[in-house]
C-alpha atoms as a PDB file:
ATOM      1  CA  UNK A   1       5.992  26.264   1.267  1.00  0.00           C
ATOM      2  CA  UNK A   2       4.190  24.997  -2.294  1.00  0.00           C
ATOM      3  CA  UNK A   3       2.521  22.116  -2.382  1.00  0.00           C
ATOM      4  CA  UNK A   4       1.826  19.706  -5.836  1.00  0.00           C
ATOM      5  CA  UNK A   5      -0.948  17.491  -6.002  1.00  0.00           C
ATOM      6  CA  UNK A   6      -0.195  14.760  -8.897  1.00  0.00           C
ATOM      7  CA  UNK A   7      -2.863  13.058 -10.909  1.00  0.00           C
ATOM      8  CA  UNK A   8      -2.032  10.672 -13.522  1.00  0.00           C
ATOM      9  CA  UNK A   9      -4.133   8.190 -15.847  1.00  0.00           C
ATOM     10  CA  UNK A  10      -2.940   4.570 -17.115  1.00  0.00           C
ATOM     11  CA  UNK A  11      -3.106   1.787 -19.498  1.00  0.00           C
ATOM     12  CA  UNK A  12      -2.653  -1.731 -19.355  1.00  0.00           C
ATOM     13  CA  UNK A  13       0.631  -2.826 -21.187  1.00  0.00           C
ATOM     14  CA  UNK A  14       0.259  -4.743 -23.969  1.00  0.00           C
ATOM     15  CA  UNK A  15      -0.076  -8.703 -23.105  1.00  0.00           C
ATOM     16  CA  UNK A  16       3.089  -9.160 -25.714  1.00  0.00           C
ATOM     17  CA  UNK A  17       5.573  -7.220 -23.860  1.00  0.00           C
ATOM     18  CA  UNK A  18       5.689  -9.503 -20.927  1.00  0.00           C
ATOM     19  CA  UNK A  19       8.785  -9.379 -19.025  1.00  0.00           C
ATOM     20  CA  UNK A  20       7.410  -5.698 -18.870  1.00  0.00           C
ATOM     21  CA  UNK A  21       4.207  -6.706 -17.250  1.00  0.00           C
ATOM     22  CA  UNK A  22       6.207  -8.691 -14.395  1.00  0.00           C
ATOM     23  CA  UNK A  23       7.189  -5.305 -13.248  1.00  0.00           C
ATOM     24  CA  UNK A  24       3.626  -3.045 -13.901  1.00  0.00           C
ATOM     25  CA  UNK A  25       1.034  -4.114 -15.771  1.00  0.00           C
ATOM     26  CA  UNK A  26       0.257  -0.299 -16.631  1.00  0.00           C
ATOM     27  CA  UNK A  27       1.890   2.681 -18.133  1.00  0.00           C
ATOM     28  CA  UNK A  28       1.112   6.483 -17.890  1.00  0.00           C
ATOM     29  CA  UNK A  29      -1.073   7.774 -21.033  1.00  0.00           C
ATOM     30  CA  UNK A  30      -1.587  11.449 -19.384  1.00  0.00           C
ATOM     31  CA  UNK A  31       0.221  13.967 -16.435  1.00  0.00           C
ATOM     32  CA  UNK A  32      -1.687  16.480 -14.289  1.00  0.00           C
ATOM     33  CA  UNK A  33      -0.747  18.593 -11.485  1.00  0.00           C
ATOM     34  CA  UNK A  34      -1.856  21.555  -9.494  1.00  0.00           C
ATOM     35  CA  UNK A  35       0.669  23.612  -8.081  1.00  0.00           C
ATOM     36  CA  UNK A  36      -0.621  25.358  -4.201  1.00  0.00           C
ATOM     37  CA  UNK A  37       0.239  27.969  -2.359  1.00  0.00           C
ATOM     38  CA  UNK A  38       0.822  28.257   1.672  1.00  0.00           C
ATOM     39  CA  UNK A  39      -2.959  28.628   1.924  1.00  0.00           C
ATOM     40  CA  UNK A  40      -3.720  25.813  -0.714  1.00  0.00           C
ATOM     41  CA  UNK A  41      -4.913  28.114  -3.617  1.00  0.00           C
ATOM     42  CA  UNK A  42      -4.131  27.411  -6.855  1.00  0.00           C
ATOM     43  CA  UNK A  43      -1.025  29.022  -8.863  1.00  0.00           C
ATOM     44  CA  UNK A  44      -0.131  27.047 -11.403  1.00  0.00           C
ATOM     45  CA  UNK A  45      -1.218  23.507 -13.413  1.00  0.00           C
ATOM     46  CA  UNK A  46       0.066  21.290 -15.637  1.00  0.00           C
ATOM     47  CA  UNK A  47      -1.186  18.674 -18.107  1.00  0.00           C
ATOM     48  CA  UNK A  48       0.445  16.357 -21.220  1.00  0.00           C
ATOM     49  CA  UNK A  49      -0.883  13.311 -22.832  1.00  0.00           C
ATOM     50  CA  UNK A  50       1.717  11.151 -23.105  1.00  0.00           C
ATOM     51  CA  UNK A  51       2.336   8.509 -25.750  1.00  0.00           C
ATOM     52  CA  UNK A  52       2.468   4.620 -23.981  1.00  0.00           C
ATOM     53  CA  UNK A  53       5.660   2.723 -25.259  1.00  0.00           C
ATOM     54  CA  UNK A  54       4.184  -1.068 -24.717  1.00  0.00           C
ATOM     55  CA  UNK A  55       0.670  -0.662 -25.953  1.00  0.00           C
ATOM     56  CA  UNK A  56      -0.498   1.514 -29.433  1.00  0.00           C
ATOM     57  CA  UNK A  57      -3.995   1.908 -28.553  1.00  0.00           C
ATOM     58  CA  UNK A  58      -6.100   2.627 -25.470  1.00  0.00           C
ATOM     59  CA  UNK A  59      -8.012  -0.287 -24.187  1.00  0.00           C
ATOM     60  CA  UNK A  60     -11.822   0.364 -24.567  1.00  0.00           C
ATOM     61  CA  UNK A  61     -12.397   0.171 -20.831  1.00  0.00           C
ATOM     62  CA  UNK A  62      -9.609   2.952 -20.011  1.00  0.00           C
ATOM     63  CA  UNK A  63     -10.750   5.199 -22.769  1.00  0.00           C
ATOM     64  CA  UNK A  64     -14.443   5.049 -21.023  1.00  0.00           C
ATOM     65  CA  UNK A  65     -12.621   5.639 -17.620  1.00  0.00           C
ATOM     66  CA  UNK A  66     -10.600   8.675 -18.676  1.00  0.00           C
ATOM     67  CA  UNK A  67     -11.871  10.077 -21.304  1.00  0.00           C
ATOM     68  CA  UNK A  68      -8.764   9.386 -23.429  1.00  0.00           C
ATOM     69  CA  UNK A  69      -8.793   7.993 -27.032  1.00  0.00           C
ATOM     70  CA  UNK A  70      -6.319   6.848 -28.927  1.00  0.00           C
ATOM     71  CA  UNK A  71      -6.409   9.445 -31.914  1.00  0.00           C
ATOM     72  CA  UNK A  72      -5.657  11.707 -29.030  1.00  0.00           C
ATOM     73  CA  UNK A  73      -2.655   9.784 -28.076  1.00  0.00           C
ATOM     74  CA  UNK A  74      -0.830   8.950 -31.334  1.00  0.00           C
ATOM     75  CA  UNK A  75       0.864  12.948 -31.386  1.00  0.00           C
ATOM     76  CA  UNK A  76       1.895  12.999 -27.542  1.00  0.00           C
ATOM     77  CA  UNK A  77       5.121  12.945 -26.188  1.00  0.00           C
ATOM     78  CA  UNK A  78       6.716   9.799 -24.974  1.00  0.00           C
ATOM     79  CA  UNK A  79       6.737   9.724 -20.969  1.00  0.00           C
ATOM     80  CA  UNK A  80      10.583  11.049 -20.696  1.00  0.00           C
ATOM     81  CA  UNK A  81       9.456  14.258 -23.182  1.00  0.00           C
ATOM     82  CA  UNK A  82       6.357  14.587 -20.544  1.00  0.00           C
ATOM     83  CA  UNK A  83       7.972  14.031 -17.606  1.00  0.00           C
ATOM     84  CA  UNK A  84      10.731  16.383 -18.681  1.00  0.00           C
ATOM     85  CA  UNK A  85       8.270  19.082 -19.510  1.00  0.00           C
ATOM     86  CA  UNK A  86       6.974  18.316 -16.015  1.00  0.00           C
ATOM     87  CA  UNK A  87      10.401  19.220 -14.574  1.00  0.00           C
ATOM     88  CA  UNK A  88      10.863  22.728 -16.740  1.00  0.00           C
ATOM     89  CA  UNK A  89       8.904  25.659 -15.959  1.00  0.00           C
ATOM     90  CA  UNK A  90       7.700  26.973 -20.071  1.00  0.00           C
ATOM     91  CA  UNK A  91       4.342  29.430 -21.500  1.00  0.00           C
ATOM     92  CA  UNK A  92       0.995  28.481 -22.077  1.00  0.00           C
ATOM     93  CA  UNK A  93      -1.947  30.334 -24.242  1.00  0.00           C
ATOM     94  CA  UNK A  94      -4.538  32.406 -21.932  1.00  0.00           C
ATOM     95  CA  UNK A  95      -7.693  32.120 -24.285  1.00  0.00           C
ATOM     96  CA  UNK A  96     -10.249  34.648 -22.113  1.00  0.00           C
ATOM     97  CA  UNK A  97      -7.228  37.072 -21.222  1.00  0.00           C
ATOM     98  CA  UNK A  98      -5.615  36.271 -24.576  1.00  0.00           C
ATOM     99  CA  UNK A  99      -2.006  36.269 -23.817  1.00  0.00           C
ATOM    100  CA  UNK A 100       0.862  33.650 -23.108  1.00  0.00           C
ATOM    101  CA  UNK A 101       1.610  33.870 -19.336  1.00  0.00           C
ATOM    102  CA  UNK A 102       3.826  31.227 -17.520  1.00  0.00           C
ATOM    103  CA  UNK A 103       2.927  27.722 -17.514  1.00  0.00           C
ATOM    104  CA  UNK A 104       4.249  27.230 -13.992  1.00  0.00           C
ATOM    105  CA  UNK A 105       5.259  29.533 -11.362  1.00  0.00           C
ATOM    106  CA  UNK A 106       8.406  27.567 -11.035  1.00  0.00           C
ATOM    107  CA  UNK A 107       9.427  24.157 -12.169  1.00  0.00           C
ATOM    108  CA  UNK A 108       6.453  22.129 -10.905  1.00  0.00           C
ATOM    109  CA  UNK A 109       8.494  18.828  -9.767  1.00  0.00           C
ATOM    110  CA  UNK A 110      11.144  19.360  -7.277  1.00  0.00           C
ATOM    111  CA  UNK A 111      12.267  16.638  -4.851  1.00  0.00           C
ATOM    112  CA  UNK A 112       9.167  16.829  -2.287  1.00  0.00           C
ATOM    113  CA  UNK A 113      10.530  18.199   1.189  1.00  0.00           C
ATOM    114  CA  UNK A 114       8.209  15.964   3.344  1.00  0.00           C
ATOM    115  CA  UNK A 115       5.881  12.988   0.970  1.00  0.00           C
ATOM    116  CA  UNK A 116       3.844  12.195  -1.853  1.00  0.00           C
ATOM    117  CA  UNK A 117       0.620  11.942  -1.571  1.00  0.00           C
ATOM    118  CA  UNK A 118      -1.140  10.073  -4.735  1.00  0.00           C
ATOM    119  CA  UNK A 119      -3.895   8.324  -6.083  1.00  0.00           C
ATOM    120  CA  UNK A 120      -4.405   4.027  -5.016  1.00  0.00           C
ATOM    121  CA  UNK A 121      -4.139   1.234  -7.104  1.00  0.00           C
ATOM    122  CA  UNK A 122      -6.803  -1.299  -6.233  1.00  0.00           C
ATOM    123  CA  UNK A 123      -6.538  -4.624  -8.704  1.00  0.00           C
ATOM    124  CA  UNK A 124      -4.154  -2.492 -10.927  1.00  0.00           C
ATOM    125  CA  UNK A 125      -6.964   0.604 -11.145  1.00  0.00           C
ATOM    126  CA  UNK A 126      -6.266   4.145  -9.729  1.00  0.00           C
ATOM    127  CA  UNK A 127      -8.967   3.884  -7.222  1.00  0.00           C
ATOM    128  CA  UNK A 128     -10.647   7.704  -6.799  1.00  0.00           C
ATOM    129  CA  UNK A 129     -11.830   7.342  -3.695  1.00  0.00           C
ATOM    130  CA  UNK A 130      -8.781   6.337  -1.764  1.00  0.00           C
ATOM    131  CA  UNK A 131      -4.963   7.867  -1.817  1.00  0.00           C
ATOM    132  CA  UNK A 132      -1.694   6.370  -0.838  1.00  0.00           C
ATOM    133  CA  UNK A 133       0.373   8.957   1.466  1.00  0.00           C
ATOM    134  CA  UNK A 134       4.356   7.921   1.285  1.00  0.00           C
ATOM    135  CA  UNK A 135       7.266   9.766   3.338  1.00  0.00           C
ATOM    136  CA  UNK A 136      10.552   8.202   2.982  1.00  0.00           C
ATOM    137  CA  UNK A 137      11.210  10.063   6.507  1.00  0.00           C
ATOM    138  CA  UNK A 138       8.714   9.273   8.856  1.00  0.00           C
ATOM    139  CA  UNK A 139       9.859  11.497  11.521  1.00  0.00           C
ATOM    140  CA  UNK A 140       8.930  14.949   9.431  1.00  0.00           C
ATOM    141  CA  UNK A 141       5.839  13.226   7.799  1.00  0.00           C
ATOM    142  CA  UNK A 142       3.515  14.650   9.831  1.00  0.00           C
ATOM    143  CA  UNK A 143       4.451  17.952   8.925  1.00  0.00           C
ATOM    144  CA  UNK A 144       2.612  17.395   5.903  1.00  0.00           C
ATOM    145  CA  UNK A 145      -0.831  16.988   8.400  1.00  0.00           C
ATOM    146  CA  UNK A 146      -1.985  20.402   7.265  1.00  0.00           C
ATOM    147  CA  UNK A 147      -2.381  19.710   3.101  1.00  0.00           C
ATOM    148  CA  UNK A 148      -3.550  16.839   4.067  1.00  0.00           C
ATOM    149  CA  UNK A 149      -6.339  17.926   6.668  1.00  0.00           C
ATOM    150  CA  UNK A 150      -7.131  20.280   4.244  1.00  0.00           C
ATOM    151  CA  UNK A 151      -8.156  18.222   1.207  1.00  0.00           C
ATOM    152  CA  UNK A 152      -9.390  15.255   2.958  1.00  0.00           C
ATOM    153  CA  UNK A 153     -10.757  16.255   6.206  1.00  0.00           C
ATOM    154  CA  UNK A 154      -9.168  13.977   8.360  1.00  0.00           C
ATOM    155  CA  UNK A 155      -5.683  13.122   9.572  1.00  0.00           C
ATOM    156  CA  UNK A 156      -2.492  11.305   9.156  1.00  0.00           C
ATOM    157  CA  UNK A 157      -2.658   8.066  11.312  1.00  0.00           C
ATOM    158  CA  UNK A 158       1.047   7.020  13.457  1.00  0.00           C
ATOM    159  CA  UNK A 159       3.415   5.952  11.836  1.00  0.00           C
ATOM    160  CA  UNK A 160       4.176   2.230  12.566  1.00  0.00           C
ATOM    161  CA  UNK A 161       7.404   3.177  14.620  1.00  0.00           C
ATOM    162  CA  UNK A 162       5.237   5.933  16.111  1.00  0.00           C
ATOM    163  CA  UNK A 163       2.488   2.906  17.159  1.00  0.00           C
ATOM    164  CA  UNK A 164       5.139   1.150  18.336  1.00  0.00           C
ATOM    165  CA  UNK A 165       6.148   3.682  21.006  1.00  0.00           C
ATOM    166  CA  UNK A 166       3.018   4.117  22.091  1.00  0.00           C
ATOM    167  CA  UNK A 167       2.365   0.746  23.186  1.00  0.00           C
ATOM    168  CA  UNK A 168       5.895   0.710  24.896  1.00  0.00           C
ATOM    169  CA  UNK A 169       4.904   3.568  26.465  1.00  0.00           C
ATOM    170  CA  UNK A 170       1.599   2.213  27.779  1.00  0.00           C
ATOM    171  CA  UNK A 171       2.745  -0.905  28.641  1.00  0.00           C
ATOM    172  CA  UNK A 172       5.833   0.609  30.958  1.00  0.00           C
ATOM    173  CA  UNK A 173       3.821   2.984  32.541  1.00  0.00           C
ATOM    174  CA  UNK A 174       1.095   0.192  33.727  1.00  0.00           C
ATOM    175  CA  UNK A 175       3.981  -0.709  35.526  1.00  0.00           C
ATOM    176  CA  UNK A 176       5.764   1.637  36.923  1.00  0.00           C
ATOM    177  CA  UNK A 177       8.739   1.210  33.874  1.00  0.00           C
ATOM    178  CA  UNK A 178       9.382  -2.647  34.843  1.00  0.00           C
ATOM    179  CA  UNK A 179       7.232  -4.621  32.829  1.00  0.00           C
ATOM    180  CA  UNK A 180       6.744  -8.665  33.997  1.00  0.00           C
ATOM    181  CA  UNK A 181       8.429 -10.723  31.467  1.00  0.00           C
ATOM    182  CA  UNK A 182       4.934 -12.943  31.971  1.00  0.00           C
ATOM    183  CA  UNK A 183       2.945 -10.175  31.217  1.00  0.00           C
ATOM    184  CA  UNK A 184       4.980  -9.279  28.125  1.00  0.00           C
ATOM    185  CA  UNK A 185       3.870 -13.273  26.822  1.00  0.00           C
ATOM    186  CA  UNK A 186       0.756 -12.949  27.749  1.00  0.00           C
ATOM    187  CA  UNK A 187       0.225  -9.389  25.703  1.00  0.00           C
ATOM    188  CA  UNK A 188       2.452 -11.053  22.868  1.00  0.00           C
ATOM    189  CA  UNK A 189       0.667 -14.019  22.864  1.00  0.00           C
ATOM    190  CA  UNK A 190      -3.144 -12.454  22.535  1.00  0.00           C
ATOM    191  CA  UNK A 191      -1.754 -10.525  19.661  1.00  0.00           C
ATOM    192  CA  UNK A 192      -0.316 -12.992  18.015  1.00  0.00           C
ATOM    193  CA  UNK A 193      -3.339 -15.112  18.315  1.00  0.00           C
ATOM    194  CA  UNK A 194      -5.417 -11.955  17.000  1.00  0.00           C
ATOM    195  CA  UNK A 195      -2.656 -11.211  13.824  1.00  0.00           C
ATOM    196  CA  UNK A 196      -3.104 -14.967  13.092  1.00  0.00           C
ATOM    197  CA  UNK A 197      -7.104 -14.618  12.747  1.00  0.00           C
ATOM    198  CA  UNK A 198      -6.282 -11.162  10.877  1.00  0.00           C
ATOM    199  CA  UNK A 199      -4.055 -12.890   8.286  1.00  0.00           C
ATOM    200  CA  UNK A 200      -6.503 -15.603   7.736  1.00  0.00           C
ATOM    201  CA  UNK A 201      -9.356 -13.023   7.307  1.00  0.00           C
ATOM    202  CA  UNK A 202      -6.964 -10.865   4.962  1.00  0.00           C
ATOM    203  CA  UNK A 203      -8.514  -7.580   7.170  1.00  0.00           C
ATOM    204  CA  UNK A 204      -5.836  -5.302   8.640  1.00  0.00           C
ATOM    205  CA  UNK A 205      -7.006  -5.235  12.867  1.00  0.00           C
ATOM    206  CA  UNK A 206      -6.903  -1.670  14.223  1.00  0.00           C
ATOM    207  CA  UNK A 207      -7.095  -1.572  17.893  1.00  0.00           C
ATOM    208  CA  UNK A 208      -7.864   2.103  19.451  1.00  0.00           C
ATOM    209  CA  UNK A 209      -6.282   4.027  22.651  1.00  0.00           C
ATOM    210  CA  UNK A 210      -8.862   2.667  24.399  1.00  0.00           C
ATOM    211  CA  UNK A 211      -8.658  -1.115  23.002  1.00  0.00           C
ATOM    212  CA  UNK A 212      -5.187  -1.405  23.688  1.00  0.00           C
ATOM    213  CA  UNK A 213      -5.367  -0.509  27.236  1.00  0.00           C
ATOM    214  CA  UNK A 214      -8.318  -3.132  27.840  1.00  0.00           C
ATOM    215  CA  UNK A 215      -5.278  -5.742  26.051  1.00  0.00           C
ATOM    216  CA  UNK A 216      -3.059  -4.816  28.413  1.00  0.00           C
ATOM    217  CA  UNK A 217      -4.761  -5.014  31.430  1.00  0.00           C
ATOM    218  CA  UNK A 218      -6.489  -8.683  30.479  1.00  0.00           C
ATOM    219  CA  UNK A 219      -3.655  -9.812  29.500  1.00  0.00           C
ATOM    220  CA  UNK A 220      -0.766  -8.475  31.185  1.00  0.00           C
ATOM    221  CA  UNK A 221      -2.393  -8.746  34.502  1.00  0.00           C
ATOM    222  CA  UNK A 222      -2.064  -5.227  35.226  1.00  0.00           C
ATOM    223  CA  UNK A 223      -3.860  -4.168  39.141  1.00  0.00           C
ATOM    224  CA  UNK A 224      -6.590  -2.176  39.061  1.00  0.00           C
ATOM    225  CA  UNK A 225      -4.926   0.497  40.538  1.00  0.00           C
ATOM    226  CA  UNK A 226      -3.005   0.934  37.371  1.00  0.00           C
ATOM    227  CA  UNK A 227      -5.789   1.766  35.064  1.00  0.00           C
ATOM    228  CA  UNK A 228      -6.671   5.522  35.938  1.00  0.00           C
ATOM    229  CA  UNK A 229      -2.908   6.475  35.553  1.00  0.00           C
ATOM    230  CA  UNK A 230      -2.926   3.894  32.305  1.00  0.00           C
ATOM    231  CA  UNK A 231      -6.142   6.021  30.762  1.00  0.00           C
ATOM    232  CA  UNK A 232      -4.307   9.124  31.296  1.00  0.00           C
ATOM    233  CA  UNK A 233      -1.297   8.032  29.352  1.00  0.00           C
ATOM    234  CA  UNK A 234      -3.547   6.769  27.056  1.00  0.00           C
ATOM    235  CA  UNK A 235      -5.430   9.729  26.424  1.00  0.00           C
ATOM    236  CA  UNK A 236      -2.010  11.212  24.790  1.00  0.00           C
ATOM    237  CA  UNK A 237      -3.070   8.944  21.789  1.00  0.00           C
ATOM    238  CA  UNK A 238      -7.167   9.892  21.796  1.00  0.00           C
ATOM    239  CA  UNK A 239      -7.991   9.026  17.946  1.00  0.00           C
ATOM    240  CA  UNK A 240      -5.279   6.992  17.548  1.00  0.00           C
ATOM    241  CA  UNK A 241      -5.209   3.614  16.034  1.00  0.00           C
ATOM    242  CA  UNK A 242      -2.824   1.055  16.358  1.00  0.00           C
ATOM    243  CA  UNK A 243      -2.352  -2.019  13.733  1.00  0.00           C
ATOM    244  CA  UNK A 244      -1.769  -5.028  15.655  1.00  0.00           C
ATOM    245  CA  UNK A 245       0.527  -5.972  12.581  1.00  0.00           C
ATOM    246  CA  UNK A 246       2.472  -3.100  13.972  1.00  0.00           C
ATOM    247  CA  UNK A 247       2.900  -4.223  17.293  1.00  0.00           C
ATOM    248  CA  UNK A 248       3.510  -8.238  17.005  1.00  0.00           C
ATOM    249  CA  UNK A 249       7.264  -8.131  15.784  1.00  0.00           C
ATOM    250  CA  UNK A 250       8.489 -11.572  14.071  1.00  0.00           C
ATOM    251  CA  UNK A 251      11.108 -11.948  16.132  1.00  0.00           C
ATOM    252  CA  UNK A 252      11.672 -10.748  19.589  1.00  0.00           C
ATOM    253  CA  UNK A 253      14.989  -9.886  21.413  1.00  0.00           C
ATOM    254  CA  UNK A 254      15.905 -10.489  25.066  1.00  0.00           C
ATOM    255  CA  UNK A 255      18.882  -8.588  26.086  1.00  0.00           C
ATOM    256  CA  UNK A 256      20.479  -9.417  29.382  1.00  0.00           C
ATOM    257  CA  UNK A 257      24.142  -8.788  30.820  1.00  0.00           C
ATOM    258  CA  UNK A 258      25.689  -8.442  27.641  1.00  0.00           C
ATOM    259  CA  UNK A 259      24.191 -11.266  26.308  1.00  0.00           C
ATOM    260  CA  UNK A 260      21.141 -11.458  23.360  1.00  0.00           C
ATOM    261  CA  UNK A 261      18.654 -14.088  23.175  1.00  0.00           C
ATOM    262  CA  UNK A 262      16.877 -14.093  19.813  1.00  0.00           C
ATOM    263  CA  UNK A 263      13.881 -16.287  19.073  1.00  0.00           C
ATOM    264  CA  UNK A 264      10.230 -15.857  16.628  1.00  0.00           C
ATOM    265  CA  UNK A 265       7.780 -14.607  19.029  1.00  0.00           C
ATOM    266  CA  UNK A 266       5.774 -17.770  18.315  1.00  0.00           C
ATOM    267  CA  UNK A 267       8.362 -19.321  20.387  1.00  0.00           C
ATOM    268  CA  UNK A 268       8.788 -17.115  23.118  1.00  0.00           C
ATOM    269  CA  UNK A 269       6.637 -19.012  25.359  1.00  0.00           C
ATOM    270  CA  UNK A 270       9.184 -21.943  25.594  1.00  0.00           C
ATOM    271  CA  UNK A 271      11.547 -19.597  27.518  1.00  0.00           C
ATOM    272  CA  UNK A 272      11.139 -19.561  31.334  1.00  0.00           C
ATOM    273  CA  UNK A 273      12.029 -17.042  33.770  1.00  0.00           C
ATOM    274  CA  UNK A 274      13.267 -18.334  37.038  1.00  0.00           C
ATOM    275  CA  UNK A 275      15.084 -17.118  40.382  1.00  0.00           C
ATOM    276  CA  UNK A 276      17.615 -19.665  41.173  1.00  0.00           C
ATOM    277  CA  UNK A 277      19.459 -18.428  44.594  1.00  0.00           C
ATOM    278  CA  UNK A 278      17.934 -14.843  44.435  1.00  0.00           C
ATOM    279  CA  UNK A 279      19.417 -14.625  40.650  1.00  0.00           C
ATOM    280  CA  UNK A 280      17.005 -14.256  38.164  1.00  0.00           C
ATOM    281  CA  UNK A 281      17.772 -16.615  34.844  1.00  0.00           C
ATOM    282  CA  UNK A 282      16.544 -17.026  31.601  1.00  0.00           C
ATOM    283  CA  UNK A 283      15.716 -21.379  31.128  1.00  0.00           C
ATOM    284  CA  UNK A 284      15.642 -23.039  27.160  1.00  0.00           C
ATOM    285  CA  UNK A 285      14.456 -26.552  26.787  1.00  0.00           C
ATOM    286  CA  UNK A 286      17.460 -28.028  25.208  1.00  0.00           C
ATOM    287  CA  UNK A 287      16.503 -31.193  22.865  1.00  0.00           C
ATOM    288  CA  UNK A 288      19.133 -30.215  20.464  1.00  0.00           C
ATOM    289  CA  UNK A 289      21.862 -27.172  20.267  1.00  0.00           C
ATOM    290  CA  UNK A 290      24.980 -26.282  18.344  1.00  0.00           C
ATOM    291  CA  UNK A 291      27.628 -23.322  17.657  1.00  0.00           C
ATOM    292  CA  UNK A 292      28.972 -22.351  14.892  1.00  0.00           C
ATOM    293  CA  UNK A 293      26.853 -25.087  12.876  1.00  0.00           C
ATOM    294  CA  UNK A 294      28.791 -27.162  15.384  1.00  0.00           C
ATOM    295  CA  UNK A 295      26.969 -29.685  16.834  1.00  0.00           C
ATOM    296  CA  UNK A 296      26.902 -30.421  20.665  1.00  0.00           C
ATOM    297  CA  UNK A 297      26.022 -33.089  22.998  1.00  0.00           C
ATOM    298  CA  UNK A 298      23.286 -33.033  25.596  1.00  0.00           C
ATOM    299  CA  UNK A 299      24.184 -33.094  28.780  1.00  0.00           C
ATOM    300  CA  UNK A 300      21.610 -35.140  30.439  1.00  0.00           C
ATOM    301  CA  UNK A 301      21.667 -34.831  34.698  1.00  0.00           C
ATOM    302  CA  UNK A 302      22.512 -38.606  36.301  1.00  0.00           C
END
């Protein structure tokens, strides 16, 4: 397996062109890439200027970030031309060996087999010091784990189906696979409450292995005899984190004998959970109700 690691410098667009800037407000003015082997040496790189189509000079602040002026520019090939030059393998000039040799071992861009892995945008700058890591297939993402333990020294978090199994599977083994329907509120609620606080604070809440088992047993009123056998599941995620953004789902479903009761978990409270004659039933407050946009009476008792 190769690997390519992609590096690419911008430009704002042009202020003029603005039904362009609704969609990006910058445009590529250069393409680099480093082609890897299995063991993550270098075998091949590439690197074009390109020419920007919505803006005919590079802003002063860009050509201080990169290095990039726009004399350099004015002779480049458009972004198509580059990124087609990207695509095909071709020769370049080895000055200290002096002789062509291939620009690429191969064609440098081929559909990736597992993600991309490139640099952030942080207020519409490439930001250096942080990278965005995108699989359109979670399930084989973490194959990618080893390039990516090698060049930044730490791991790929879960995947936010991947948290979300983890707290199922935490939750159902504090008890014993049946989880209480109160204790599902109660966990849903807290969260909730702590998303709310996270969205007003605009900080993303991570809660570790450890974390979420303290959630569950406060507020799911797991017995202390639960929580060794709930730390040893838990230790299956050890350096885990889970985003309580994650875990609070907008709406929650309650399936039950062939029947689906849908509601925002905001209002999941409102619905009661009753034995009536040893049978266990789901109870809605009923101020108002229809079917089919039909509307229907109440049916108040005498």
């Amino acid at each position: 397996m190769k690997y390519v690691v992609i590096d690419l410098e911008m430009n704002p667009i042009a202020t003029v062109h603005t039904a362009e800037r609704e969609y990006c407000k910058l445009e590529v003015i250069e393409i680099g890439a480093v082609l890897l082997d299995e063991k993550y040496q270098e075998i091949g790189s590439f690197v074009t200027l390109v020419k920007p189509r919505f803006n005919s000079r590079i802003e002063k602040r860009y050509e201080k970030l990169t290095g990039i002026k726009t004399e350099m520019i004015e002779s480049a090939p458009c972004f198509e031309d580059a990124l087609d030059m990207f695509f095909k393998p071709g020769i370049k000039y080895d000055s200290p060996k002096n002789e062509f040799t291939n620009r690429m071992v191969e064609p440098m861009l081929n559909p990736p087999i597992y993600t991309f892995l490139y640099p952030a945008l942080d207020s519409l700058h490439t930001d250096v010091s942080k990278a965005v890591f995108y699989s359109k297939n979670e399930k084989v993402s973490g194959k990618a784990g080893q390039i990516v333990s090698a060049l930044f020294g730490t791991e790929i978090p879960l995947s936010p189906s991947s948290q979300i199994e983890g707290f199922h599977d935490l939750l159902q083994n504090a008890y014993d696979k049946n989880v209480p329907y109160e204790s599902v509120c109660g966990i849903y609620e807290h969260l909730q409450e702590t998303l709310i606080d996270m969205q007003l604070s605009g900080e993303d809440v991570k809660l570790s292995n450890t974390e979420l088992v303290n959630t569950i047993m406060e507020y799911g009123d797991v017995s202390k005899e639960k929580l060794e056998q709930l730390k040893e599941t838990a230790s299956d995620y050890e350096g885990c984190s889970f985003s309580v953004s994650n875990l609070v789902p907008s709406k929650v479903n309650i399936d039950t004998a062939g029947i689906s009761i849908k509601t925002e978990i905001e209002k999941l409270s409102r619905i009661e959970r009753r034995v009536i004659d040893g049978i266990d039933y789901y109870l809605i407050p009923v101020n108002s109700s229809s079917i089919d946009d039909i509307l229907l009476a109440n049916k108040h008792s005498k």
